[in-house]
Protein backbone atom coordinates (compact mmCIF):
# COMPACT_ATOMS: atom_id res chain seq x y z
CA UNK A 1 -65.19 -196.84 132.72
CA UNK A 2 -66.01 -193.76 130.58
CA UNK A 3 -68.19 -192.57 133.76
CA UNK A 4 -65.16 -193.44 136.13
CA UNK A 5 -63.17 -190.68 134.13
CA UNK A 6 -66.12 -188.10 134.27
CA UNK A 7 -66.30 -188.40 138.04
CA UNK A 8 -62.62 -188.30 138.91
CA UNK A 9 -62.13 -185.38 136.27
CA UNK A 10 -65.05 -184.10 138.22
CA UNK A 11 -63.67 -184.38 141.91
CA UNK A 12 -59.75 -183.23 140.76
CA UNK A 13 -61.65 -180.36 139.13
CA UNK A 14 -63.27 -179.66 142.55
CA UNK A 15 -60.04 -180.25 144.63
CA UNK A 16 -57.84 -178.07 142.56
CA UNK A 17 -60.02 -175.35 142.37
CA UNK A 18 -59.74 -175.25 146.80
CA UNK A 19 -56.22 -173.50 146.01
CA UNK A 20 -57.30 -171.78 143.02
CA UNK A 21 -57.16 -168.31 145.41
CA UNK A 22 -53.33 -168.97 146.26
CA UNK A 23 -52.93 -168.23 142.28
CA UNK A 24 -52.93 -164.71 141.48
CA UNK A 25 -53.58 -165.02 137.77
CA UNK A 26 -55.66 -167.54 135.50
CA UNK A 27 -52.29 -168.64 133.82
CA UNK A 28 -50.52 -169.34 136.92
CA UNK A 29 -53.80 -171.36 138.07
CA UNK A 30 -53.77 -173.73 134.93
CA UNK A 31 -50.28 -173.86 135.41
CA UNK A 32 -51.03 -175.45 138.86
CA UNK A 33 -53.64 -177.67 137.73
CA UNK A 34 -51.31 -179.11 134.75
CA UNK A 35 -48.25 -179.54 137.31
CA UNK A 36 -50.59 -181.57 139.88
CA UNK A 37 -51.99 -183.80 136.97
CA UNK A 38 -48.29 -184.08 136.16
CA UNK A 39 -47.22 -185.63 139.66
CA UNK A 40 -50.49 -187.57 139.49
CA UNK A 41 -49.82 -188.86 136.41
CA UNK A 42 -48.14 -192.25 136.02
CA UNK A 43 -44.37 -191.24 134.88
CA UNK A 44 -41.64 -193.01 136.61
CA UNK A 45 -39.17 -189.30 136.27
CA UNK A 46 -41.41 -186.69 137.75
CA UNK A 47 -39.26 -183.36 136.50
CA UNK A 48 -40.10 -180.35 134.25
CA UNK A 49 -39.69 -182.20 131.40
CA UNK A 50 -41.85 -185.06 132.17
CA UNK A 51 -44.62 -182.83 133.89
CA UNK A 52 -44.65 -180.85 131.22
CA UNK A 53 -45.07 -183.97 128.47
CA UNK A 54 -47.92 -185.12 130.85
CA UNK A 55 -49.52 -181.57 131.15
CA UNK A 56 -49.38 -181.86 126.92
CA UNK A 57 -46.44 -179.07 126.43
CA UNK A 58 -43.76 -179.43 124.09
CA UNK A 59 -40.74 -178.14 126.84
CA UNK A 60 -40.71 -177.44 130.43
CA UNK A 61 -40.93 -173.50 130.28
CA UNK A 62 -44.05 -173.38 131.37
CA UNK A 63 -43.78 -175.48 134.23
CA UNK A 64 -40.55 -173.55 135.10
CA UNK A 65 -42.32 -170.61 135.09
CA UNK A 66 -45.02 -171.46 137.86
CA UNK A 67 -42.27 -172.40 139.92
CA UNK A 68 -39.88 -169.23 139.22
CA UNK A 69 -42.04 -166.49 137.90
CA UNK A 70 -45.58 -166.48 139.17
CA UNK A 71 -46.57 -164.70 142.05
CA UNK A 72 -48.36 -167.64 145.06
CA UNK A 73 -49.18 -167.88 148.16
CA UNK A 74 -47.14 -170.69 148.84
CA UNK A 75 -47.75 -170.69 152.90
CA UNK A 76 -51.10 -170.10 152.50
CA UNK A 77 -50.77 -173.34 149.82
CA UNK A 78 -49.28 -175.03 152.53
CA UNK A 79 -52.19 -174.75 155.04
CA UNK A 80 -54.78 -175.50 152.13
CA UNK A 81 -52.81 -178.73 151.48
CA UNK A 82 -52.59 -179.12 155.70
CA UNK A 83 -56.28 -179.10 155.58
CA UNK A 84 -56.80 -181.14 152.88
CA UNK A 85 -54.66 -183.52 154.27
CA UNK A 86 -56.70 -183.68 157.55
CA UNK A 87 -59.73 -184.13 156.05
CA UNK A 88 -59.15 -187.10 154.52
CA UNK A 89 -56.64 -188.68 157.11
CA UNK A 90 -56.25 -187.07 160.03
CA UNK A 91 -58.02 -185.77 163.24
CA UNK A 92 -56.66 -182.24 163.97
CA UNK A 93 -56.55 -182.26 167.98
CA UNK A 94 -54.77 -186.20 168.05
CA UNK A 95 -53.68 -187.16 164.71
CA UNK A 96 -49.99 -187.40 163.92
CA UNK A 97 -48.69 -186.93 160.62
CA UNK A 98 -45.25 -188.74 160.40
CA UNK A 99 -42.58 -188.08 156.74
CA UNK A 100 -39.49 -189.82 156.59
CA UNK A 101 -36.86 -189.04 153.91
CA UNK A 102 -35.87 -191.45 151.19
CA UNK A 103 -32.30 -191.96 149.57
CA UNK A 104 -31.30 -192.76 146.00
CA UNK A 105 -28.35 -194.04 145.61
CA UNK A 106 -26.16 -191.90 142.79
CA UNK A 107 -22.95 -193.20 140.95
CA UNK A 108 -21.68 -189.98 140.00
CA UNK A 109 -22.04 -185.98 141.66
CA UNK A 110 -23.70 -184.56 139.06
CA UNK A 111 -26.70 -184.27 140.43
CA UNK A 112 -28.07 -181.42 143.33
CA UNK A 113 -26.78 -182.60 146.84
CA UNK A 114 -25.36 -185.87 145.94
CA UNK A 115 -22.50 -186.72 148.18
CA UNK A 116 -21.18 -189.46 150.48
CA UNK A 117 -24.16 -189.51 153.72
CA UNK A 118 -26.05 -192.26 155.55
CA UNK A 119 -28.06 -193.03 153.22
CA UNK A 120 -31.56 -195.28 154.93
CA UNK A 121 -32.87 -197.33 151.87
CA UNK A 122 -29.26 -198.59 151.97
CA UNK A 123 -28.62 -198.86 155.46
CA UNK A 124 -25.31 -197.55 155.22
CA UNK A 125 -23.08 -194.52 153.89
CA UNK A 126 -23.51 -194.33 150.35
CA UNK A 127 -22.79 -191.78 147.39
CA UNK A 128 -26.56 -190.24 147.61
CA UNK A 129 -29.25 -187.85 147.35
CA UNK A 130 -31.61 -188.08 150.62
CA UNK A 131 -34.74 -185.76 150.49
């Protein structure tokens, strides 16, 4: 088990370090490596809170920051994730990558873009978030 750990903390070592370059500064890139731990990590609410708890912080301000402050290349992020991605699934002249939206259904409109739209995980128009 205890060599398990050493070679996955190896290999997400390695893979996070592929967008390291995208990260202008060495705080913004541990920032990165925390948040993708975070949304690897096995918490049902993945938010700043909850990343941050994961990442070891006691509030979400740092999190917040990466996502607000720091200066990244977030289209060339994009392509480094693309390539990633078709690496390890994909063929890049005939593969097709396919993402369908979820819903969750909402009870209230408190929440960001909550309102009254088809809604697929309940087949019908519901009071919901889709993204």
């Amino acid at each position: 088990m205890q060599s398990e750990v050493l070679e996955w903390s190896a290999g997400f070592t390695a893979f996070c370090s592929r967008f390291a370059h995208r990260f202008s500064r060495v705080e913004s890139r541990r920032r990165m490596v925390a948040y993708v731990r975070g949304l690897l990590a096995e918490v049902e609410r993945k938010n700043g809170w909850t990343l941050a708890e994961a990442a070891g912080d006691a509030g979400p301000e740092g999190m917040q920051r990466l996502l607000n402050f720091y200066a990244w290349d977030c289209d060339g992020l994009r392509d480094d994730v693309r390539e990633v991605v078709v690496e390890a699934i994909g063929d890049e002249k005939t593969g097709v990558l396919i993402v369908d939206e979820t819903g969750f259904l909402k009870k209230g409109n408190r929440s960001a873009g909550v309102a009254r739209q088809y809604s697929g995980t309940a087949g019908r128009i519901e009071n919901s978030q889709v993204g």
